[in-house]
C-alpha atoms as a PDB file:
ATOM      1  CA  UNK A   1     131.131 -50.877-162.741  1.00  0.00           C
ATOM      2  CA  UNK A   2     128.261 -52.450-165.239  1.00  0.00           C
ATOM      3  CA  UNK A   3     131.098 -53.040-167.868  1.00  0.00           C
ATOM      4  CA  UNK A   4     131.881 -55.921-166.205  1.00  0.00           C
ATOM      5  CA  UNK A   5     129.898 -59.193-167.347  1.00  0.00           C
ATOM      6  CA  UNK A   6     130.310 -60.691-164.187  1.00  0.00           C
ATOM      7  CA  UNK A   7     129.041 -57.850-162.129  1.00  0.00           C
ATOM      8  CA  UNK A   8     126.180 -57.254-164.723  1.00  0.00           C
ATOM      9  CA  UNK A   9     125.153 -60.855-164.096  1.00  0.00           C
ATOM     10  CA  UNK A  10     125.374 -60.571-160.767  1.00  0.00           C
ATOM     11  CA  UNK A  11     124.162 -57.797-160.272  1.00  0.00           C
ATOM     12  CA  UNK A  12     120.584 -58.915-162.231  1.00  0.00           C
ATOM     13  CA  UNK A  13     120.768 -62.520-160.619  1.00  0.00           C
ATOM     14  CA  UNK A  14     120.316 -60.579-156.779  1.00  0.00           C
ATOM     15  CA  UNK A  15     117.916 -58.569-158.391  1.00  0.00           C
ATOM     16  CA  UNK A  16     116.138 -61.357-159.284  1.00  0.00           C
ATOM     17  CA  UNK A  17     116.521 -63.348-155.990  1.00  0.00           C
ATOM     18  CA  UNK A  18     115.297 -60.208-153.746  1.00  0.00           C
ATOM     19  CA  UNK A  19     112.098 -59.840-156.498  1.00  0.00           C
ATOM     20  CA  UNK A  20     111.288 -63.576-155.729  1.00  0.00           C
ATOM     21  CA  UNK A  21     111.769 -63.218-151.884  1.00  0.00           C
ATOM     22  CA  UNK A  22     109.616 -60.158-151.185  1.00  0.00           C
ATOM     23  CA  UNK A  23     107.038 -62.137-153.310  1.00  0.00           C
ATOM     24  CA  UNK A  24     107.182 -64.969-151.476  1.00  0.00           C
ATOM     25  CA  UNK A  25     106.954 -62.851-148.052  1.00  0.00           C
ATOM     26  CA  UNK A  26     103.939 -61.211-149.615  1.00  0.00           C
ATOM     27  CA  UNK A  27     101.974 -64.211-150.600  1.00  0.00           C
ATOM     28  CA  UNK A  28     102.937 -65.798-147.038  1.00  0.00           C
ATOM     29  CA  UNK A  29     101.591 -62.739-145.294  1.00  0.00           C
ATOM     30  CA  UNK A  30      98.489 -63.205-147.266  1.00  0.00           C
ATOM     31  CA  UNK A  31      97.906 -66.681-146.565  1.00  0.00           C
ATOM     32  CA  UNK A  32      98.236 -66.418-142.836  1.00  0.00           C
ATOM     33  CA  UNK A  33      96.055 -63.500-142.546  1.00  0.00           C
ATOM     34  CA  UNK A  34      93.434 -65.646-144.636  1.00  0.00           C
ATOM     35  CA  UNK A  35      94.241 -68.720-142.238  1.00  0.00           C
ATOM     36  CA  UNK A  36      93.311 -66.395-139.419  1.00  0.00           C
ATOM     37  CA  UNK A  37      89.918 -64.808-141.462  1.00  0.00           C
ATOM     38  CA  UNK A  38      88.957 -68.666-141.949  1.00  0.00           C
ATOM     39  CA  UNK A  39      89.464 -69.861-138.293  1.00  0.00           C
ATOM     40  CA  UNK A  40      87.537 -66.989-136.849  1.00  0.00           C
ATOM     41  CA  UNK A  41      85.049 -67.272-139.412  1.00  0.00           C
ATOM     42  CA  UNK A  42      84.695 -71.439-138.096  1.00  0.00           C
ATOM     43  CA  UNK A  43      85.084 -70.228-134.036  1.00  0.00           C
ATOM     44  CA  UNK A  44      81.794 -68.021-135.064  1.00  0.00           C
ATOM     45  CA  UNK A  45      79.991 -70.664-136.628  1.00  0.00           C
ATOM     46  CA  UNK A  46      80.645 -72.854-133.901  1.00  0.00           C
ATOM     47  CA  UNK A  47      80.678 -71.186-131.492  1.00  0.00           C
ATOM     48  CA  UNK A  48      76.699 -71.417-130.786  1.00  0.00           C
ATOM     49  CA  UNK A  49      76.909 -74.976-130.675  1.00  0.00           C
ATOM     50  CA  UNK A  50      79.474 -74.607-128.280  1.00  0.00           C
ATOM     51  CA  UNK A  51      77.485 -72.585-125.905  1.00  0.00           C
ATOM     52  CA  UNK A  52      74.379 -74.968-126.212  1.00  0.00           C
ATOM     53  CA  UNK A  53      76.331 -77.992-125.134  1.00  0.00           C
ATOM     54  CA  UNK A  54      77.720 -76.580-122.285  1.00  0.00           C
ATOM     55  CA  UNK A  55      74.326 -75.299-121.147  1.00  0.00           C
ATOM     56  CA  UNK A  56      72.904 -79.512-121.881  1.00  0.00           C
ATOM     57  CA  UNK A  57      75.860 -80.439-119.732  1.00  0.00           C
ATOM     58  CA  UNK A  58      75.207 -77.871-116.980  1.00  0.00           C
ATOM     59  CA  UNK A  59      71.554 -78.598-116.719  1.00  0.00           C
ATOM     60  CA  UNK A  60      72.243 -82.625-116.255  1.00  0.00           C
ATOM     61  CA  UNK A  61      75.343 -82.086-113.395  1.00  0.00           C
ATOM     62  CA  UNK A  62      73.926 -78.808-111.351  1.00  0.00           C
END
């Protein structure tokens, strides 16, 4: 079956092709699941600010 060149070369070009995809699915995962660490990380920070203005606005329109 590997005495082939063609299927040899084949063969290790797939290879090569699945290696790159799963890494590339991997890295992907990892950014979005940072994406989502750094948005929550902003909704906390601003989230006080948040509150405050809507207690300003409520106190001027009761």
């Amino acid at each position: 079956m590997f005495s082939r060149p063609s299927f040899a070369v084949a063969f290790v070009a797939a290879s090569m092709l699945l290696g790159l995809f799963l890494a590339e699915v991997r890295l992907s995962r990892l950014q979005a699941a940072r994406s989502v660490q750094i948005a929550q990380g902003y909704l906390q920070l601003i989230d006080p600010l948040i509150e405050e203005n809507a207690a300003k606005v409520g106190a001027h329109y009761p």
